[in-house]
Protein backbone atom coordinates (compact mmCIF):
# COMPACT_ATOMS: atom_id res chain seq x y z
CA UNK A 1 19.93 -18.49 0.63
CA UNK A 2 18.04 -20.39 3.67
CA UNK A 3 14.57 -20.12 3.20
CA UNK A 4 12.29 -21.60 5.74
CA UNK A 5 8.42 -22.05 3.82
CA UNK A 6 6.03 -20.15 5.23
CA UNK A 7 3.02 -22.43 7.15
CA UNK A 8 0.35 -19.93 7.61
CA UNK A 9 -0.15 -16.64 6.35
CA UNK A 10 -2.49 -14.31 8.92
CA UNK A 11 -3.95 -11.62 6.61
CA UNK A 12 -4.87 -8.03 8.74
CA UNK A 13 -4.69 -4.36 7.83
CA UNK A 14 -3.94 -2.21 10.63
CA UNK A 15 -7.34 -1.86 12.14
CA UNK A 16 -9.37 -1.99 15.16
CA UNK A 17 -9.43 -5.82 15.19
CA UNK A 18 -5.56 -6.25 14.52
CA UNK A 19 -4.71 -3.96 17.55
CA UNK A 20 -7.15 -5.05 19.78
CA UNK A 21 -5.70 -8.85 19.38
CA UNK A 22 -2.07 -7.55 19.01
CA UNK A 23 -1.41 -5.06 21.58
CA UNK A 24 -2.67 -5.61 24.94
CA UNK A 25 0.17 -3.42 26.92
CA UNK A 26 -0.58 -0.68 24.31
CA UNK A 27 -3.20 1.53 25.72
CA UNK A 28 -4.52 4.75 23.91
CA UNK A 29 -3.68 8.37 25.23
CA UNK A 30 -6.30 9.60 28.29
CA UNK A 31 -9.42 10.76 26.22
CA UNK A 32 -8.44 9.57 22.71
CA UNK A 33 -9.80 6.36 22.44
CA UNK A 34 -9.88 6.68 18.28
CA UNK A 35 -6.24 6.64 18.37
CA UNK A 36 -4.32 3.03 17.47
CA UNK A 37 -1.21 1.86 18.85
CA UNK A 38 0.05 -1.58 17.50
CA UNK A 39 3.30 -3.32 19.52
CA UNK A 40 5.24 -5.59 18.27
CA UNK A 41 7.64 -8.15 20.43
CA UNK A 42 10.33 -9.24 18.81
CA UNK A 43 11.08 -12.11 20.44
CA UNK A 44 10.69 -15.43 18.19
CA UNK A 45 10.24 -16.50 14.71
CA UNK A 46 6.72 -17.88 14.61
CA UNK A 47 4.35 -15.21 15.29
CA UNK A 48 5.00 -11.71 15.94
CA UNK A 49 1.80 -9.36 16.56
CA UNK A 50 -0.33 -12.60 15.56
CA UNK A 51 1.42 -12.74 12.27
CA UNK A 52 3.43 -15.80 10.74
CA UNK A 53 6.27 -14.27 8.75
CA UNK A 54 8.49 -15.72 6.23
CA UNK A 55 11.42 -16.58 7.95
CA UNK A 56 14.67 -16.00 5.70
CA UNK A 57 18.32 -17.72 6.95
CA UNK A 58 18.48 -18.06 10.68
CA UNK A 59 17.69 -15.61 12.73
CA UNK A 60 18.66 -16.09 16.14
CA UNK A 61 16.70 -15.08 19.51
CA UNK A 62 19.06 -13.68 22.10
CA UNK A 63 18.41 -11.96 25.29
CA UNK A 64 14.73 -11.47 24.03
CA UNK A 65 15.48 -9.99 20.90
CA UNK A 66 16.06 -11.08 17.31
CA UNK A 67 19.02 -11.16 15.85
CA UNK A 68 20.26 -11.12 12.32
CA UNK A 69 23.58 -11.89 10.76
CA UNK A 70 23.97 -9.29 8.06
CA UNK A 71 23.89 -11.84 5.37
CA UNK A 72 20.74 -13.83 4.55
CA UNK A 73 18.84 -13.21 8.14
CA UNK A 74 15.25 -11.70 8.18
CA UNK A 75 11.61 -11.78 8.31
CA UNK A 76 8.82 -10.90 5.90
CA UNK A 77 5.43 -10.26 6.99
CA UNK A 78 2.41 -10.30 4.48
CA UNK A 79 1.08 -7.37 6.27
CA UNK A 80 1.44 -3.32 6.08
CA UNK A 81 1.08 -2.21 9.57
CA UNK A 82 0.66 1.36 7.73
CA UNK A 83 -2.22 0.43 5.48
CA UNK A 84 -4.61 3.11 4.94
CA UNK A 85 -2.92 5.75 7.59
CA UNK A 86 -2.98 9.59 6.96
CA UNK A 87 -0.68 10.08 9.71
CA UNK A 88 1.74 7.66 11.32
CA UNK A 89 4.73 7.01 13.85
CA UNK A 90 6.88 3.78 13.33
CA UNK A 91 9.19 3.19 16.04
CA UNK A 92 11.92 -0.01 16.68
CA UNK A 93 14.50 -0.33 19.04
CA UNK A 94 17.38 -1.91 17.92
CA UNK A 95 21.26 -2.75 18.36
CA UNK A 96 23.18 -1.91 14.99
CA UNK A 97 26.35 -4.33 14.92
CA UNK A 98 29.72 -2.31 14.16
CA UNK A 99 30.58 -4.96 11.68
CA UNK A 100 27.53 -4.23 9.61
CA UNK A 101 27.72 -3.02 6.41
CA UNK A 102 27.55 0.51 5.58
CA UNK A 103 23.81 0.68 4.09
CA UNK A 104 21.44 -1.58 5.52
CA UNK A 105 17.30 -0.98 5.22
CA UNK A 106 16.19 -2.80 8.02
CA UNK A 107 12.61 -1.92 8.35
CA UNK A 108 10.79 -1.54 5.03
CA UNK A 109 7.16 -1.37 4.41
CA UNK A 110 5.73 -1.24 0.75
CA UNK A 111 2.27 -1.35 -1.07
CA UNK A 112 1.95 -3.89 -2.91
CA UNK A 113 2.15 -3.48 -6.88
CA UNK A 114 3.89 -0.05 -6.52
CA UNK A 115 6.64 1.80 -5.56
CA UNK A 116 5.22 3.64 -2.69
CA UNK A 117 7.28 2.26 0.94
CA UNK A 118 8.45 3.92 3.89
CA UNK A 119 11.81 2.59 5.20
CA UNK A 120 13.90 2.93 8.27
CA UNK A 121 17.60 2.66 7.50
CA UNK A 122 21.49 2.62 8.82
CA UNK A 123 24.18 3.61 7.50
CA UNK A 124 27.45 2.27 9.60
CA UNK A 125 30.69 4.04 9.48
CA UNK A 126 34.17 2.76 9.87
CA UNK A 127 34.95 4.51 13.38
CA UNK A 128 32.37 2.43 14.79
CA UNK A 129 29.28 4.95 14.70
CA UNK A 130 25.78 4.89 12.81
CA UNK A 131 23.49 7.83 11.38
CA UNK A 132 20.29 7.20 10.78
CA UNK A 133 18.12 7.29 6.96
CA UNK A 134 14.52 7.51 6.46
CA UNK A 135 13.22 7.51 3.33
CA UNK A 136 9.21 7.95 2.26
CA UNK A 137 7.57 7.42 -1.30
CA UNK A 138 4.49 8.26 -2.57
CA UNK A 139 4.07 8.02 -6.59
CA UNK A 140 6.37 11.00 -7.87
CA UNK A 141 6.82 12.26 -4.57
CA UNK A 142 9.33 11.20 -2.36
CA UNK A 143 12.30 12.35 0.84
CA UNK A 144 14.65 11.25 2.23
CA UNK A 145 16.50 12.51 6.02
CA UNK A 146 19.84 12.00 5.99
CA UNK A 147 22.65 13.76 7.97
CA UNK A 148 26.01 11.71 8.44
CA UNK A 149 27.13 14.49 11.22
CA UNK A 150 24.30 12.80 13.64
CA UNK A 151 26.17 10.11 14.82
CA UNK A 152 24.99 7.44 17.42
CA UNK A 153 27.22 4.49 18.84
CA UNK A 154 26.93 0.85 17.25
CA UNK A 155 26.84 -2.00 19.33
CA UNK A 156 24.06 -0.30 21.71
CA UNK A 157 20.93 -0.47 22.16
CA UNK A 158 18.45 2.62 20.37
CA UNK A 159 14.87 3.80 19.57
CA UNK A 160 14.51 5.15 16.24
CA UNK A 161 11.18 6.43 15.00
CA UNK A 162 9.83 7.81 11.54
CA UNK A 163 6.86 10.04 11.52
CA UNK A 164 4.62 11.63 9.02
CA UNK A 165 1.92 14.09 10.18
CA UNK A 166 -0.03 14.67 6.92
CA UNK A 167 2.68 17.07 5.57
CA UNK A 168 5.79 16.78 7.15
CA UNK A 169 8.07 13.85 7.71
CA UNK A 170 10.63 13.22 11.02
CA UNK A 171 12.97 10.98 12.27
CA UNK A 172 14.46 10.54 16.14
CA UNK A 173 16.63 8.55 17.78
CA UNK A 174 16.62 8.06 21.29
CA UNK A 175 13.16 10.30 21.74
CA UNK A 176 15.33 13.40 20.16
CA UNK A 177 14.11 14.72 16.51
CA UNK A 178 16.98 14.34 14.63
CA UNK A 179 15.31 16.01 10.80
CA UNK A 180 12.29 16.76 9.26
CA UNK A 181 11.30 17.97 6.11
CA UNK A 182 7.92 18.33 3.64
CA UNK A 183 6.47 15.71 1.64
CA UNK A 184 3.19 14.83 0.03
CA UNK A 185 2.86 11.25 0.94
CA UNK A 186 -1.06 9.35 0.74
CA UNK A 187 -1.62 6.60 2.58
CA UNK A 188 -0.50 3.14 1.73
CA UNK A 189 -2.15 0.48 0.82
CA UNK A 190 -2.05 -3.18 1.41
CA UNK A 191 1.36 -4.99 0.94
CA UNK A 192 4.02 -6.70 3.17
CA UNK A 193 6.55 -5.22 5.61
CA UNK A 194 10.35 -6.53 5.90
CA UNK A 195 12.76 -6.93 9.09
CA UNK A 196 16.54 -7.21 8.03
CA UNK A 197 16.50 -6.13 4.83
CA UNK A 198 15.00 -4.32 1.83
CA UNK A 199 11.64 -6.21 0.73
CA UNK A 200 13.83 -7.32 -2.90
CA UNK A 201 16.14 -8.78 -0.50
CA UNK A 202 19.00 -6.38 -0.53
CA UNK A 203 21.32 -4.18 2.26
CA UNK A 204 20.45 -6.90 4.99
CA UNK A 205 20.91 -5.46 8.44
CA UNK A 206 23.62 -6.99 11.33
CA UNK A 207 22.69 -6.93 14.66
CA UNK A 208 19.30 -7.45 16.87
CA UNK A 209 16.34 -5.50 17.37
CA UNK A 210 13.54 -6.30 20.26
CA UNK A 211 10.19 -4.13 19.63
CA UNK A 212 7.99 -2.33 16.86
CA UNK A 213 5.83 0.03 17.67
CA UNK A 214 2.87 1.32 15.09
CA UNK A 215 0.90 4.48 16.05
CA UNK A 216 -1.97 5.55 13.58
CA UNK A 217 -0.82 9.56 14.22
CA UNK A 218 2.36 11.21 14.54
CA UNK A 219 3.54 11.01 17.89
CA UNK A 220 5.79 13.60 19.92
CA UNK A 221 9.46 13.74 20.65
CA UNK A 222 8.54 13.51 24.48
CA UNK A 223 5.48 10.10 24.00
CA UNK A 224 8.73 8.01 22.13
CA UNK A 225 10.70 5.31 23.39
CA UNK A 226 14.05 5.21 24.59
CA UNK A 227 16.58 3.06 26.56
C-alpha cells in the first residue's frame, strides 16, 4: 500500500471556531443563528475544511473532484466532524464507478477507542446500478437502512445524506428519503473520519466524490442537495 506521511495534523471538533474558518459559503437558516453547517470541498489532497489528512495511494483530482481507484485510494482525517452532536445531517455528493466492488464504505466516521461510527455506504450491482447503506452505532445499539430494490445509476453524479434527529435515523439520495428507522444513538466523541474506505482500511470505494456537507441538526428532504 502507498502511504504518503502525514506533515501536519490540524486538531478541531466540530465547533463554532471550526465552521466559522471552514465554511464561508455555508450560511445558517434565516433566524437560527445556533445552527452549524460545516462544507467540505473536495477538491485536493492537502487540506480539506482546514484539515491535513492522511493521504493513502493516489488519489487523483479530476474535474474538481477526488477520485479514488477502488484499491488503495483514500483520505483519513484526524477529525470527527460529528463530535459531540445530538442531532446531525451528513451529506456527500459523489459518482459511484460501475466497476466498483459490490460493498464499499466510503464515508466512515468513528470515536476513537470504541465501536461507536456512523457510515455512508454502496453497494454496486452487476447491471450497473447502486443502492445505498447507512449504518449507525452506539454501544449495544445499532441500524442499519438497507433496501437493494432502491436502485440509482452508477457512473453519475448523486447526493446522499444520513440523518439522525435524536431518535430516528434516515437516508436520501438525490433530496428523496429513501428509509428511516429508530435508534438510540448518543453523540460521538472525538476520533477520525475516513474518505474511500472503512477507517481499518477495508471495502475501498471506486469512483470520485466533490463535497461534504456537516449540519449539527437533522435537515429536511426539501434543505438537501442534489444535482
Amino acid at each position: 500500500m502507498r502511504v504518503r506521511r502525514l506533515t501536519r495534523f490540524v486538531l478541531a471538533a466540530f465547533a463554532p471556531s471550526l465552521v466559522a474558518a471552514c465554511s464561508d459559503d455555508a450560511a445558517p437558516p434565516d433566524g437560527d443563528e445556533a445552527s452549524k453547517d460545516l462544507v467540505w470541498i473536495l477538491d485536493n489532497t492537502e487540506s480539506i475544511g482546514g484539515v491535513t489528512p492522511m493521504v493513502l495511494g493516489e488519489p487523483t483530482v479530476t474535474d474538481g473532484a477526488l477520485c479514488f481507484d477502488g484499491v488503495d485510494d483514500a483520505l483519513v482525517f484526524p477529525v470527527n466532524p460529528l463530535e459531540g452532536l445530538a442531532a446531525f445531517t451528513v451529506e456527500v455528493r459523489f459518482r459511484p464507478d460501475a466497476t466498483g466492488a459490490a460493498e464499499q464504505r466510503f464515508v466512515h466516521m468513528q470515536e476513537t477507542g470504541a465501536p461507536n461510527r456512523a457510515l455512508i455506504e454502496t453497494r454496486v450491482s452487476t447491471d450497473g446500478t447502486f443502492h445505498l447503506d447507512t449504518y449507525l452505532r452506539s454501544g449495544t445499539s445499532e441500524l442499519t437502512l438497507i433496501d437493494p430494490a432502491k436502485t440509482h445509476p452508477t457512473d453519475a453524479w448523486h447526493w446522499a445524506a444520513l440523518s439522525y434527529d435524536g431518535g430516528t435515523q434516515r437516508h436520501f439520495v438525490d433530496a428523496a428519503e429513501e428509509l428511516s428507522g429508530a435508534v438510540t444513538f448518543a453523540p460521538l466523541g472525538a476520533g477520525q473520519m475516513s474518505v474511500g474506505t472503512r477507517i481499518n482500511l477495508v471495502d475501498w470505494y471506486k469512483g470520485c466524490a466533490s463535497e461534504l456537507r456537516f449540519h449539527d441538526r437533522a435537515l429536511p428532504a426539501d434543505a438537501l442537495g442534489r444535482d
